[in-house]
C-alpha atoms as a PDB file:
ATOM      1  CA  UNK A   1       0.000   0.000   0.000  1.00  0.00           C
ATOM      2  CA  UNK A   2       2.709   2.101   1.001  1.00  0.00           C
ATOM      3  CA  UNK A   3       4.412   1.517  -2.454  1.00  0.00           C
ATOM      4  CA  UNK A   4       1.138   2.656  -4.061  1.00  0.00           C
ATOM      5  CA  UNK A   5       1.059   6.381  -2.637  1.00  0.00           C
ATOM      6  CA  UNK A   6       4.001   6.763  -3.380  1.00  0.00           C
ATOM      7  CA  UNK A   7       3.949   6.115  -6.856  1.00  0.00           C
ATOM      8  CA  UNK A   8       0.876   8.553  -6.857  1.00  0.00           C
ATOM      9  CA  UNK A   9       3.028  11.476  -4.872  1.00  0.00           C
ATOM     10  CA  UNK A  10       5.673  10.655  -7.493  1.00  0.00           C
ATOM     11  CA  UNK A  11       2.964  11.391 -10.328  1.00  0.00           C
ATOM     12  CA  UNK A  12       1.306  14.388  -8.606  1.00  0.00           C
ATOM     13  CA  UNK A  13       4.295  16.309  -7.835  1.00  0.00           C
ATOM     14  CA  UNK A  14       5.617  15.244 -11.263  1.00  0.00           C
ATOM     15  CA  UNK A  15       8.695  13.109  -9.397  1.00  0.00           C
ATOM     16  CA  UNK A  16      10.205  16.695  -8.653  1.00  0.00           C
ATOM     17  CA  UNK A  17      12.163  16.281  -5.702  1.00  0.00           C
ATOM     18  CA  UNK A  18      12.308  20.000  -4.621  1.00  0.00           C
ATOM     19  CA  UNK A  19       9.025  20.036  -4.624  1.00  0.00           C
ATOM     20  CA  UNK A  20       8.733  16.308  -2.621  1.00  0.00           C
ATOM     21  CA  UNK A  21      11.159  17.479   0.353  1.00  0.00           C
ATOM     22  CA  UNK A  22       9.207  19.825   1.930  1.00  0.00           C
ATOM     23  CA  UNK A  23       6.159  16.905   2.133  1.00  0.00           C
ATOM     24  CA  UNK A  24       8.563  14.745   3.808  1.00  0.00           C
ATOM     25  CA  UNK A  25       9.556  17.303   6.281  1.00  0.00           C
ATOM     26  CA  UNK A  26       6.092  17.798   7.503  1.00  0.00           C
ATOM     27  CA  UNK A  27       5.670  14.019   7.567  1.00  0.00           C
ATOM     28  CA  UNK A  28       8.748  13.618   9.579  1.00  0.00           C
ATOM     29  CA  UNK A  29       7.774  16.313  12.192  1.00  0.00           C
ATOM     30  CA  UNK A  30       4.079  14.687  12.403  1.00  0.00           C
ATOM     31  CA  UNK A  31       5.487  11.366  13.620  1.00  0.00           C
ATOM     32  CA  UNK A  32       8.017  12.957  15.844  1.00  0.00           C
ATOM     33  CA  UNK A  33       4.942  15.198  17.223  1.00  0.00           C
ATOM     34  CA  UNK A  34       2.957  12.017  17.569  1.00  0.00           C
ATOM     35  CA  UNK A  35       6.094  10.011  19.224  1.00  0.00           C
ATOM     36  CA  UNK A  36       6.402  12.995  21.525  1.00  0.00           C
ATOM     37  CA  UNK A  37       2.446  12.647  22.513  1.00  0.00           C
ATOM     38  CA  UNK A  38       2.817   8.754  23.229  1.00  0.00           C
ATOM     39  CA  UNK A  39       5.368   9.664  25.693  1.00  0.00           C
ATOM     40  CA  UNK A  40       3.211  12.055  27.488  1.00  0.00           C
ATOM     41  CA  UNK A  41       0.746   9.404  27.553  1.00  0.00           C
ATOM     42  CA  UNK A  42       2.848   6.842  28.561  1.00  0.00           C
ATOM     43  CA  UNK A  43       3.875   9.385  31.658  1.00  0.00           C
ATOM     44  CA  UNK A  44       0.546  10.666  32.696  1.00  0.00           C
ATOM     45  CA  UNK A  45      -0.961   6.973  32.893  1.00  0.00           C
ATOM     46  CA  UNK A  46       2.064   4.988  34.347  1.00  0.00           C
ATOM     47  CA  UNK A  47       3.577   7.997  36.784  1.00  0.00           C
ATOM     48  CA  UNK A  48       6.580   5.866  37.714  1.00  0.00           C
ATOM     49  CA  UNK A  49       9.816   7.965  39.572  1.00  0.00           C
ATOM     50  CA  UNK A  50      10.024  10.983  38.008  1.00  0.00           C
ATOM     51  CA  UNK A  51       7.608  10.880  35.987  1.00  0.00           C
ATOM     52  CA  UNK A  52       6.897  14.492  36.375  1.00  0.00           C
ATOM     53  CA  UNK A  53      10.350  15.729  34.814  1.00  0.00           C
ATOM     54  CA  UNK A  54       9.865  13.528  32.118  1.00  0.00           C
ATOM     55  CA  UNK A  55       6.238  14.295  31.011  1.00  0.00           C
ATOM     56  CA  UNK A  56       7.460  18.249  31.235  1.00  0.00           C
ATOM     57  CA  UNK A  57      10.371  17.265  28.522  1.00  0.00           C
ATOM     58  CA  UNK A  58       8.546  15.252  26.123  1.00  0.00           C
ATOM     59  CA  UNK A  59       5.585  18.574  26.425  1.00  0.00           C
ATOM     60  CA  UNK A  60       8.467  20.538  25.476  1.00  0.00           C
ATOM     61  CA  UNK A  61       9.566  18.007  22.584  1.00  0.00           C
ATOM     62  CA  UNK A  62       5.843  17.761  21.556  1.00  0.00           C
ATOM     63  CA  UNK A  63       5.284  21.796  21.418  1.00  0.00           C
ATOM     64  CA  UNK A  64       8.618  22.378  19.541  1.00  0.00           C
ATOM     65  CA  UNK A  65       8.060  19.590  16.871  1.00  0.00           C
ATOM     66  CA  UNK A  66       4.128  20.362  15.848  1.00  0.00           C
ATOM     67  CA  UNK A  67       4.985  23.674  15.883  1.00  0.00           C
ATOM     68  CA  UNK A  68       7.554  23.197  12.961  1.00  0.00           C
ATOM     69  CA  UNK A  69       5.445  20.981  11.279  1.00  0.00           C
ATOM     70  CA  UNK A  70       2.674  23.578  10.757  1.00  0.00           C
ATOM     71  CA  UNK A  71       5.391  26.546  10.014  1.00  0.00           C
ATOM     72  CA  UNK A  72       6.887  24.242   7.471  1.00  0.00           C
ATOM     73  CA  UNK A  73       3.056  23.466   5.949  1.00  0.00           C
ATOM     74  CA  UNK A  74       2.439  27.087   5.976  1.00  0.00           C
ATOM     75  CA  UNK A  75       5.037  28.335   4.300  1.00  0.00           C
ATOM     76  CA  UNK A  76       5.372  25.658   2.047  1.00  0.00           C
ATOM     77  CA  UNK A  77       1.616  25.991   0.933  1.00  0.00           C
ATOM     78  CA  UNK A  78       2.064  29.480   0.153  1.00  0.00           C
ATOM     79  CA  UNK A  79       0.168  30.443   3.038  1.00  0.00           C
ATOM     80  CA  UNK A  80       3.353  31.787   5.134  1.00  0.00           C
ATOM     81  CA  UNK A  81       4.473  33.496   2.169  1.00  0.00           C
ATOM     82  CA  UNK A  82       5.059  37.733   1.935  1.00  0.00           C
ATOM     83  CA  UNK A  83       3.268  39.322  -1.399  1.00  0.00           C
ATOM     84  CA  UNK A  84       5.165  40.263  -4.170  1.00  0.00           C
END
């Protein structure tokens, strides 16, 4: 399946890999955000020693890695863009 999309991203972004980069960035941030928000999970439900310390750093690893996922979506989209 995974072989199938991408053979379609290849054909939709015409196999361009400037323009494929960027996609993968955001993809790679999303599953560190996500890998980040297990953690916190993982801390809030088991609260073993220290848990506190290490919930607050994998917050801090969730904020920091969603929030360059959505500035790389933005201004790859155009959205984050300045006029001409």
């Amino acid at each position: 399946m995974q072989g199938v999309i991408a053979c379609v991203l290849l054909v939709i972004y015409g196999a361009s890999v400037t323009k494929l980069i960027p996609l993968y960035a955001v993809v790679v941030f999303i599953a560190f955000s996500l890998s980040q928000l297990g953690m916190v999970k993982r801390w809030w439900t088991r609260r073993g020693p220290g848990w506190r310390v290490s919930m607050a750093m994998n917050v801090v690893g969730l904020v920091a890695t969603a929030a360059v996922a959505v500035i790389i979506g933005a201004t790859r989209s155009g959205a984050g863009r300045p006029p001409d």
